[in-house]
N, C-alpha and C. Protein backbone atom coordinates (compact mmCIF):
# COMPACT_ATOMS: atom_id res chain seq x y z
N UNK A 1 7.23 13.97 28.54
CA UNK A 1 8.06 13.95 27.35
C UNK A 1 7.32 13.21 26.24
N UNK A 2 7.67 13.80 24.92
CA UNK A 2 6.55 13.52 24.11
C UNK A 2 7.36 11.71 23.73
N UNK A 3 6.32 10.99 22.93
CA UNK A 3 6.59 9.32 22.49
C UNK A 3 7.84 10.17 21.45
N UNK A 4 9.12 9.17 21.36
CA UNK A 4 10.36 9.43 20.43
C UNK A 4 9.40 8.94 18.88
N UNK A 5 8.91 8.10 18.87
CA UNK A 5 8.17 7.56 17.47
C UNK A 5 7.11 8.72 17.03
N UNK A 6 6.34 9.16 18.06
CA UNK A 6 5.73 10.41 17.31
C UNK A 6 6.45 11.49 16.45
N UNK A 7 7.75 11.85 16.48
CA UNK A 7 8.22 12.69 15.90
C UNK A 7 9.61 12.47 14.73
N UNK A 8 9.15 10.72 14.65
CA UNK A 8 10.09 10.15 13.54
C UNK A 8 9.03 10.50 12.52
N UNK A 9 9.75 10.93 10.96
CA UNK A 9 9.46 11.20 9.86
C UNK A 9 10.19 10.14 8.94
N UNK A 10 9.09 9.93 7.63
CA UNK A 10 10.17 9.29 6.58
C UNK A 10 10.40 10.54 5.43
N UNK A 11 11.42 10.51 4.85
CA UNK A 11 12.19 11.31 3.82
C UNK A 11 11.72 10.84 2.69
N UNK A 12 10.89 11.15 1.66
CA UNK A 12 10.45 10.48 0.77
C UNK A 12 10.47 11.53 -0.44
N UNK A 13 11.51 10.66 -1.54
CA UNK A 13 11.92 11.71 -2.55
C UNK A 13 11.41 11.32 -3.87
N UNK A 14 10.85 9.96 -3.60
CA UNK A 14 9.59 9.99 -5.10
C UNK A 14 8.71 10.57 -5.47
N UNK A 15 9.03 10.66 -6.72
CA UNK A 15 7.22 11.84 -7.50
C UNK A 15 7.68 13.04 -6.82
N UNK A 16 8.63 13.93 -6.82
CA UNK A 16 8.96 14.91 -6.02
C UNK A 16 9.16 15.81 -7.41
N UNK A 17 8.59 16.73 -7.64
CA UNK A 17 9.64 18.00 -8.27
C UNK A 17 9.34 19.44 -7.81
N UNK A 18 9.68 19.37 -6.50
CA UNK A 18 10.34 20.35 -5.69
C UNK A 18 11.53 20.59 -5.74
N UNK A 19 12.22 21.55 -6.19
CA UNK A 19 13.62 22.28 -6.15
C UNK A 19 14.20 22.93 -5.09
N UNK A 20 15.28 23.10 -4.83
CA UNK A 20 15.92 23.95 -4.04
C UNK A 20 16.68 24.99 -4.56
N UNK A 21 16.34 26.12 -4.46
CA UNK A 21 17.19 27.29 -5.81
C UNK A 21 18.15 27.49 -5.27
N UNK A 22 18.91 26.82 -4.36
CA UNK A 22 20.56 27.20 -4.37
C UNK A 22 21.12 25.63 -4.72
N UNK A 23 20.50 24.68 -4.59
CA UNK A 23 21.58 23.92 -5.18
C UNK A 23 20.80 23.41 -6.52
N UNK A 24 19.72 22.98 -6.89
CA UNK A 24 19.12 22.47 -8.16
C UNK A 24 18.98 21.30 -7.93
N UNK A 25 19.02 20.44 -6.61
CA UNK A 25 18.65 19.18 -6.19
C UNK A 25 17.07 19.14 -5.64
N UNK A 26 16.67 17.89 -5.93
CA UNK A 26 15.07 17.87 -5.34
C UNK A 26 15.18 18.09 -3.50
N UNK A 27 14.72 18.68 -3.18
CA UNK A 27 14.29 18.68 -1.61
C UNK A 27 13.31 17.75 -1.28
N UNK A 28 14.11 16.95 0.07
CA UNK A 28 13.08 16.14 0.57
C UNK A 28 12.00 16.47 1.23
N UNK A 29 10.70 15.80 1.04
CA UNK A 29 9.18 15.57 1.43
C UNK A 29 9.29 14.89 2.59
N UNK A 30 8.77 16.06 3.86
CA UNK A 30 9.07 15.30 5.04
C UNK A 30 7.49 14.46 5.03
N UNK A 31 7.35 13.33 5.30
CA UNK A 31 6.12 12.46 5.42
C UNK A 31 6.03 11.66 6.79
N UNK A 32 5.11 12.33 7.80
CA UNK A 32 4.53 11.59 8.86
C UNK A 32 4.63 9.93 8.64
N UNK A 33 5.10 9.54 9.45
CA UNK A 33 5.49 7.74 9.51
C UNK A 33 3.74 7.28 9.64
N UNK A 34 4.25 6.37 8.68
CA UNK A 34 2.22 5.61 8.05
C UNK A 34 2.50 4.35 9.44
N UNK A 35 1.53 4.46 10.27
CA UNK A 35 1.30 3.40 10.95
C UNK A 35 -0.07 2.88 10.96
N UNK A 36 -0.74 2.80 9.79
CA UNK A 36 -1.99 1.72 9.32
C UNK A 36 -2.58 2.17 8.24
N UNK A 37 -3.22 1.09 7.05
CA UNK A 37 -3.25 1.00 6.27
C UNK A 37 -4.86 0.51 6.28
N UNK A 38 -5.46 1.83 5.16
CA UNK A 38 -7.34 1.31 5.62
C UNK A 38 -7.70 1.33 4.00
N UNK A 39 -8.06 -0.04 3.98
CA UNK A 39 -8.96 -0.23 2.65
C UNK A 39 -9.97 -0.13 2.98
N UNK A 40 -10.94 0.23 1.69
CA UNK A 40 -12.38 0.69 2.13
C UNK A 40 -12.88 -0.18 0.36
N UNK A 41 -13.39 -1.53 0.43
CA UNK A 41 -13.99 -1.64 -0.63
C UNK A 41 -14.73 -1.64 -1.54
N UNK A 42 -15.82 -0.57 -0.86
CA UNK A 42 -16.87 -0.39 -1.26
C UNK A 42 -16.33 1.09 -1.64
N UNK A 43 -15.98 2.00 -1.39
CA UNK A 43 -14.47 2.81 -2.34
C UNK A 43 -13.76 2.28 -3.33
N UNK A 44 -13.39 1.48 -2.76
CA UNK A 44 -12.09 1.31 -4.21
C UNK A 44 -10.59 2.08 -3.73
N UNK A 45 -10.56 1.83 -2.82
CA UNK A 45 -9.65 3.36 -2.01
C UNK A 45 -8.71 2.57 -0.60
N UNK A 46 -7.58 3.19 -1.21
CA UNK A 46 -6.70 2.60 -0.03
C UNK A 46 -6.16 3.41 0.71
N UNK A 47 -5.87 3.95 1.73
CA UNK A 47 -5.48 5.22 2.65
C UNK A 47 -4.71 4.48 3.69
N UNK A 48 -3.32 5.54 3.58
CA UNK A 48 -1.99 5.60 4.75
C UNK A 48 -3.00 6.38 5.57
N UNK A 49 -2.31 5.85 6.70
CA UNK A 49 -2.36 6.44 8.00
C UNK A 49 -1.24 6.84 8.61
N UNK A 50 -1.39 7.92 9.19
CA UNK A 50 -0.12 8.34 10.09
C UNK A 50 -0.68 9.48 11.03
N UNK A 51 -0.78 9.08 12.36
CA UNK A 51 -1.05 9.65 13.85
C UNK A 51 -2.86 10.24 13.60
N UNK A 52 -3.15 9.38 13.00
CA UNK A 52 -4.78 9.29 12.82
C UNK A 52 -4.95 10.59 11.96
N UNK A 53 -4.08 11.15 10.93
CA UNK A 53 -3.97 11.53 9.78
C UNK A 53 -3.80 11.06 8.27
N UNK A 54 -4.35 11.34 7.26
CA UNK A 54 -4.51 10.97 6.23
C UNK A 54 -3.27 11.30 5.46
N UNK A 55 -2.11 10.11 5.08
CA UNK A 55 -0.96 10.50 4.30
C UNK A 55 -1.00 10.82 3.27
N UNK A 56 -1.57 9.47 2.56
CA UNK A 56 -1.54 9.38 1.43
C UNK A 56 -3.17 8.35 0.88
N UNK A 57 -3.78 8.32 -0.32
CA UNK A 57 -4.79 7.92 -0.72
C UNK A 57 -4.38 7.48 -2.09
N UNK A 58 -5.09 5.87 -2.30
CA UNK A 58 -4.85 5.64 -3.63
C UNK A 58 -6.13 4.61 -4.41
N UNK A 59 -6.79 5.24 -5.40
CA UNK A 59 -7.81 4.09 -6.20
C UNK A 59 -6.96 2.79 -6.06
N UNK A 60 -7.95 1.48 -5.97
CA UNK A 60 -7.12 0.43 -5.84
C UNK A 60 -8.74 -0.52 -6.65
N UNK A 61 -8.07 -1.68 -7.55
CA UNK A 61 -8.48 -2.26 -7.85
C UNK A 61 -9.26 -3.97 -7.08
N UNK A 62 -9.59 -4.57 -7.26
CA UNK A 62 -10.17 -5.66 -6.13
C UNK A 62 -10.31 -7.06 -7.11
N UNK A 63 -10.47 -8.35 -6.69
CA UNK A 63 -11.11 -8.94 -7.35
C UNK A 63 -12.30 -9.45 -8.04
N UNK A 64 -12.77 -9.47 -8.81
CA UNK A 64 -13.55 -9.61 -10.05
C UNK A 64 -14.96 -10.00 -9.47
N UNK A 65 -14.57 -11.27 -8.76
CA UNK A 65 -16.37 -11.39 -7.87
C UNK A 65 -16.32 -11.37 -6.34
N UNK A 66 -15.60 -10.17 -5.61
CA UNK A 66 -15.44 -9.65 -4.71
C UNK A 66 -14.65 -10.44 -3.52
N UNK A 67 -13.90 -11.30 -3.85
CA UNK A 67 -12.76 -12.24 -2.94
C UNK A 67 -11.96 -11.54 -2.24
N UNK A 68 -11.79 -10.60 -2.23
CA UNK A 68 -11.01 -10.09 -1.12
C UNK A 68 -11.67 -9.34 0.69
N UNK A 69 -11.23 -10.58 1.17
CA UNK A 69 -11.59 -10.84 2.10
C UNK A 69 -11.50 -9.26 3.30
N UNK A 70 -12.78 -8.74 3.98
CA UNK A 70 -12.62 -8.28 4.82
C UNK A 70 -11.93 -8.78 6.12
N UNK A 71 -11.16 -7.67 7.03
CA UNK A 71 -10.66 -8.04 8.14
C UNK A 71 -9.56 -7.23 8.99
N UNK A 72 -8.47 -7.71 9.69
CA UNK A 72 -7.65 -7.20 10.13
C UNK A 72 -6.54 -7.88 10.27
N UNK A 73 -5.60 -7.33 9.22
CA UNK A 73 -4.32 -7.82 8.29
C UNK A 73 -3.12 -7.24 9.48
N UNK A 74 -2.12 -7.58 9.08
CA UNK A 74 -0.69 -7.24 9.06
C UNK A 74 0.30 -6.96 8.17
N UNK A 75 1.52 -6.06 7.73
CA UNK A 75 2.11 -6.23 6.55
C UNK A 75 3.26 -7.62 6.73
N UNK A 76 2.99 -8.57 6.04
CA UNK A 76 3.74 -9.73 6.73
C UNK A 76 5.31 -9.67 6.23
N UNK A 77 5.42 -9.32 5.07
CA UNK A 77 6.83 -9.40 3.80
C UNK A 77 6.50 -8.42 2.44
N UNK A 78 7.55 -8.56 2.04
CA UNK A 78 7.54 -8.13 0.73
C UNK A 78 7.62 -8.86 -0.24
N UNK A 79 7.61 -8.93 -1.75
CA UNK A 79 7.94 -9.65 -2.19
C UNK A 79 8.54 -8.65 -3.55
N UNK A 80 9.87 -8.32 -3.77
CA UNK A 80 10.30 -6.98 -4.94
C UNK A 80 10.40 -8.04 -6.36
N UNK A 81 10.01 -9.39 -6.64
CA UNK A 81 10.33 -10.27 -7.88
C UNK A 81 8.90 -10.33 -7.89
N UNK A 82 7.85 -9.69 -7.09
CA UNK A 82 6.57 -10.16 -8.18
C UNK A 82 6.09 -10.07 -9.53
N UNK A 83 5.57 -10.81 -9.86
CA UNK A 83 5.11 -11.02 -11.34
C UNK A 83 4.22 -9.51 -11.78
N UNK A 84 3.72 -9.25 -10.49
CA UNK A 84 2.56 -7.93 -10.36
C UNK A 84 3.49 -6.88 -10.00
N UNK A 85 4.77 -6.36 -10.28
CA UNK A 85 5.75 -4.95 -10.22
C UNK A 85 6.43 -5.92 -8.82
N UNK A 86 5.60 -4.95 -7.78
CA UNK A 86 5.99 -5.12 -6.42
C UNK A 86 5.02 -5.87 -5.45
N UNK A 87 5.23 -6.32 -4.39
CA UNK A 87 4.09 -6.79 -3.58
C UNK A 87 4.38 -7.03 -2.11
N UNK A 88 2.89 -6.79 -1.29
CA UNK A 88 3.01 -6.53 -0.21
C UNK A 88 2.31 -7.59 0.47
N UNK A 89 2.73 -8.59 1.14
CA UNK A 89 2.18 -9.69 1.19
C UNK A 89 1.55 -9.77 2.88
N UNK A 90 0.24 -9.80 3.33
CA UNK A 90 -0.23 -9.31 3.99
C UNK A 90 -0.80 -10.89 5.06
N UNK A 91 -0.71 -10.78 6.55
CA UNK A 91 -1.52 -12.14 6.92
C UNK A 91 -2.58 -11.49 8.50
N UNK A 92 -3.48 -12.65 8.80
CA UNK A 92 -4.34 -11.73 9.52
C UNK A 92 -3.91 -11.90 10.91
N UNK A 93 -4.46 -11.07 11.33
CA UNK A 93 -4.32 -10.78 12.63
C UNK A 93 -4.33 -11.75 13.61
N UNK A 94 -5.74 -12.03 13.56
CA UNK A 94 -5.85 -13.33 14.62
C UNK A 94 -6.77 -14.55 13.54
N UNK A 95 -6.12 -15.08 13.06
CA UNK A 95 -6.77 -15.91 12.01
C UNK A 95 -7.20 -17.01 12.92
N UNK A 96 -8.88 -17.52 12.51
CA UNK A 96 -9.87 -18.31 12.86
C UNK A 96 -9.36 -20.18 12.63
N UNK A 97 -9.51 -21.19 13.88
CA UNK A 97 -9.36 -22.03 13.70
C UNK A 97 -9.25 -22.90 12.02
N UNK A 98 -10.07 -22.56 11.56
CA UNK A 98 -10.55 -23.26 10.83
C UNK A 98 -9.78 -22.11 9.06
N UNK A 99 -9.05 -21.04 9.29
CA UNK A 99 -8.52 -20.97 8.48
C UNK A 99 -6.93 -20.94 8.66
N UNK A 100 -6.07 -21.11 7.45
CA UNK A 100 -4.69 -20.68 7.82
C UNK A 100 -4.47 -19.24 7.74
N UNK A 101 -3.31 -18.84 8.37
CA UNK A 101 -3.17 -17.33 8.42
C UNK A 101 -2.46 -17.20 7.19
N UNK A 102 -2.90 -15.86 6.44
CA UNK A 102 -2.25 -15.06 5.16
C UNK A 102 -3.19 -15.55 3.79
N UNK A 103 -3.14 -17.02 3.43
CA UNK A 103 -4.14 -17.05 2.57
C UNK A 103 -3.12 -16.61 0.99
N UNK A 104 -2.26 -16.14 1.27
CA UNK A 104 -1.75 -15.33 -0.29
C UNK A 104 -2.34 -13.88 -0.48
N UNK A 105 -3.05 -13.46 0.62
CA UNK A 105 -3.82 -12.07 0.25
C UNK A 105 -2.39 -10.99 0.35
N UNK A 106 -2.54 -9.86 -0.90
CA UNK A 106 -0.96 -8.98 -0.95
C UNK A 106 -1.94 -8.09 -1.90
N UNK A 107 -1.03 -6.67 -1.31
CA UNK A 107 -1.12 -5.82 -1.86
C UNK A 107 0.07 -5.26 -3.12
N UNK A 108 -0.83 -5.40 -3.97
CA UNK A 108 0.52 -5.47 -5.44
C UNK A 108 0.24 -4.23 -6.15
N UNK A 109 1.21 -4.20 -7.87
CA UNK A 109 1.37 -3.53 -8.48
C UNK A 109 0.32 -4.24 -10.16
N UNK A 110 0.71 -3.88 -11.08
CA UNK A 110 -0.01 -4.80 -12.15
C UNK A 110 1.44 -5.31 -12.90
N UNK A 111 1.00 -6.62 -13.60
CA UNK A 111 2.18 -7.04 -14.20
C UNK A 111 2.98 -6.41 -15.00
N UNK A 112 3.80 -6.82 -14.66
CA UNK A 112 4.88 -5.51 -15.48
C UNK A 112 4.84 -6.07 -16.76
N UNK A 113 4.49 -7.61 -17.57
CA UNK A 113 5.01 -7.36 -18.90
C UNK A 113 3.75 -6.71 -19.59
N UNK A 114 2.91 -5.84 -18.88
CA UNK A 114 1.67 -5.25 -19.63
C UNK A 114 2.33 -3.99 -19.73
N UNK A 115 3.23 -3.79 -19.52
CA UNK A 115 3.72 -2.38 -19.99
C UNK A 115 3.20 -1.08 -19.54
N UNK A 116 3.21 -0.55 -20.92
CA UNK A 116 2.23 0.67 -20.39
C UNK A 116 0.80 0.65 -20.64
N UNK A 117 0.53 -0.85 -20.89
CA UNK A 117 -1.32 -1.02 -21.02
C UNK A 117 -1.38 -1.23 -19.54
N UNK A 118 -0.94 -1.36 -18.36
CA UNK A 118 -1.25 -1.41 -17.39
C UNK A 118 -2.12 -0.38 -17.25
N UNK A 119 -1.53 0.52 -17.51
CA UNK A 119 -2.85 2.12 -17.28
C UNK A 119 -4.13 1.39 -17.06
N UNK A 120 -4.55 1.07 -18.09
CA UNK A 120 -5.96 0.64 -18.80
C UNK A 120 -7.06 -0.11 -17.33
N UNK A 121 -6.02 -0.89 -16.63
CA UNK A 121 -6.62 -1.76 -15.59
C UNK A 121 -6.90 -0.69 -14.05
N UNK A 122 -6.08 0.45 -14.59
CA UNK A 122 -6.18 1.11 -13.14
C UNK A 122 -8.06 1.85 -12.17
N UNK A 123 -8.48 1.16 -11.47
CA UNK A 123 -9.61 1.58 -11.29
C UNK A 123 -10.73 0.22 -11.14
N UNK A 124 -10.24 -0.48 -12.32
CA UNK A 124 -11.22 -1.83 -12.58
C UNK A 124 -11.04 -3.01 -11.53
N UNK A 125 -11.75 -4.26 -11.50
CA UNK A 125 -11.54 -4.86 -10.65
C UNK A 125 -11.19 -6.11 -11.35
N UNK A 126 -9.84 -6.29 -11.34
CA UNK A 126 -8.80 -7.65 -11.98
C UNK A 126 -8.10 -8.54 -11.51
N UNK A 127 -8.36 -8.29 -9.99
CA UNK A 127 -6.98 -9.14 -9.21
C UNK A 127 -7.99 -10.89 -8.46
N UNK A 128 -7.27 -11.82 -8.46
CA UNK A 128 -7.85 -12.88 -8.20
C UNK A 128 -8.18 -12.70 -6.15
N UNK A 129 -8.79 -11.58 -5.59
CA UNK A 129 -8.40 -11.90 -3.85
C UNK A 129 -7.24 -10.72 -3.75
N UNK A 130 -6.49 -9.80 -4.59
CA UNK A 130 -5.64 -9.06 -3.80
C UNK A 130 -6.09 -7.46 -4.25
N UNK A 131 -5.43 -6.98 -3.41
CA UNK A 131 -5.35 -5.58 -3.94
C UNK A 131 -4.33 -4.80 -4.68
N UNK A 132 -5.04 -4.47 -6.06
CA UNK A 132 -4.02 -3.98 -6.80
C UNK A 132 -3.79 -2.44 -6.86
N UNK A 133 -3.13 -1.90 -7.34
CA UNK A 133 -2.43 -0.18 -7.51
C UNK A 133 -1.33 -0.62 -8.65
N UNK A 134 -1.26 0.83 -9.21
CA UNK A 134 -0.85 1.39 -10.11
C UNK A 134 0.32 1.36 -9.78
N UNK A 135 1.39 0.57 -10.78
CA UNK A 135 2.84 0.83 -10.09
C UNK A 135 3.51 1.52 -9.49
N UNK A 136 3.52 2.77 -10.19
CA UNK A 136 3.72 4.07 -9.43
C UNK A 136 3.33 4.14 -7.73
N UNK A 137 1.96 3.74 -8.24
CA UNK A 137 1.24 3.54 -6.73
C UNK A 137 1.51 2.75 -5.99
N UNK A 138 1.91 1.98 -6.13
CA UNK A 138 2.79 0.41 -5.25
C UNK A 138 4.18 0.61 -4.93
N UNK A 139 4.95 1.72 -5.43
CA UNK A 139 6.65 1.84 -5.09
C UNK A 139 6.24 3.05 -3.97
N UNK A 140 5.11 3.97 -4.13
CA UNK A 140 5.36 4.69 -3.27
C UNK A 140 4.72 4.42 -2.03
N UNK A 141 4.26 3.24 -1.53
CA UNK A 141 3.27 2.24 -0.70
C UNK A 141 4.87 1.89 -0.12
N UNK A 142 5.29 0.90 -1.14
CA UNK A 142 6.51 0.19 -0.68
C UNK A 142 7.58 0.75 0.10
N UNK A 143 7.45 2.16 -0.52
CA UNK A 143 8.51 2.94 0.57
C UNK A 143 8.48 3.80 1.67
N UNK A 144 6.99 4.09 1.77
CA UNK A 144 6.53 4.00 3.26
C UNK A 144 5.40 3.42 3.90
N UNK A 145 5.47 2.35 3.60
CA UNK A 145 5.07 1.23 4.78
C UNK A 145 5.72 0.43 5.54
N UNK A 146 6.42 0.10 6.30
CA UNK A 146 6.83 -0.90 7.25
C UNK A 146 6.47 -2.29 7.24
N UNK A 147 7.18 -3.42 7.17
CA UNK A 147 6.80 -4.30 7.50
C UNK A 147 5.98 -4.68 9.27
N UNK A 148 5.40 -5.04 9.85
CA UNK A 148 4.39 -5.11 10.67
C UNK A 148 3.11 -3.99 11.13
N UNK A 149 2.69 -2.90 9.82
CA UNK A 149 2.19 -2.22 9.96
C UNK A 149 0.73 -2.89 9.68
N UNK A 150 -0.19 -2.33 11.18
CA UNK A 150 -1.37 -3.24 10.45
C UNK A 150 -2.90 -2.47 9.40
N UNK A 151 -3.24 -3.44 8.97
CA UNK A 151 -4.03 -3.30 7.29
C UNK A 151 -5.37 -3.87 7.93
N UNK A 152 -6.25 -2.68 7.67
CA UNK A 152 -7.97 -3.10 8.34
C UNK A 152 -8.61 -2.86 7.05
N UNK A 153 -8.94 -3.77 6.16
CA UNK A 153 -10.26 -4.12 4.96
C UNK A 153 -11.46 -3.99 5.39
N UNK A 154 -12.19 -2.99 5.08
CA UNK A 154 -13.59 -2.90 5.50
C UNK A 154 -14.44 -3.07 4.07
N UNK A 155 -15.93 -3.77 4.66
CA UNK A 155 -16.27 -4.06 3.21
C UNK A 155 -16.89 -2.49 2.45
């Protein structure tokens, strides 16, 4: 009998304009459940995972003189009042004596009072240690990722 979790889907109706011509409502986007999350920083590129398929892909910004730490993360919390839209606040796996686990490393949005100059930052590298995305790009992260889904940073 096949795993019950292999054949859970999330319903995901953002950025959708797919119709249904009998009723005129958006139809839901069935989306394979993301169970890991692979930054690649020498990309610039953040990629869902789901059953060792590629969900979803997004340019992601880094910090300025390359602080964001390679490794193997966890999604620890959220945080929906960040200063940066949204944020995904991330801690490591098996963190080393000699550091504390999490650090503040999160995967965010850009500040919202930049408006729509946020555009401008999308691509560049601005964040002090985190990983940033495009708001847009951070609500649709936020709504399918899971909290304890784990996050592997490669340099």
């Amino acid at each position: 009998m096949k795993n019950a979790s292999a054949l859970c889907f999330s319903i995901a109706l953002a950025n959708t304009r797919a119709f249904d011509d009998n009723s005129g409502y958006p139809r839901p986007i069935l989306v394979p459940r993301v169970d890991k999350l692979v930054v690649e920083k020498a990309r610039r590129r953040l990629t869902l995972m789901g059953r060792n398929r590629v969900v979803r892909s997004y340019r992601v910004s880094l910090g300025e003189d390359g602080r964001t730490p390679a490794g193997r993360y966890t999604v620890a919390g959220r945080n929906p009042k960040s200063p940066f839209h949204l944020a995904l606040r991330l801690v490591r796996q098996a963190p080393s004596a000699t550091e504390h686990a999490g650090g503040g490393l999160q995967v965010h949005g850009t500040p919202d009072w930049l408006g729509p100059l946020a555009a401008a930052l999308k691509g560049s590298d601005w964040t002090t240690g985190g990983i940033g995305l495009a708001n847009p790009d951070i609500e649709e992260v936020w709504n399918l990722v899971r909290d304890g889904t784990p996050v592997v940073i490669r340099p």
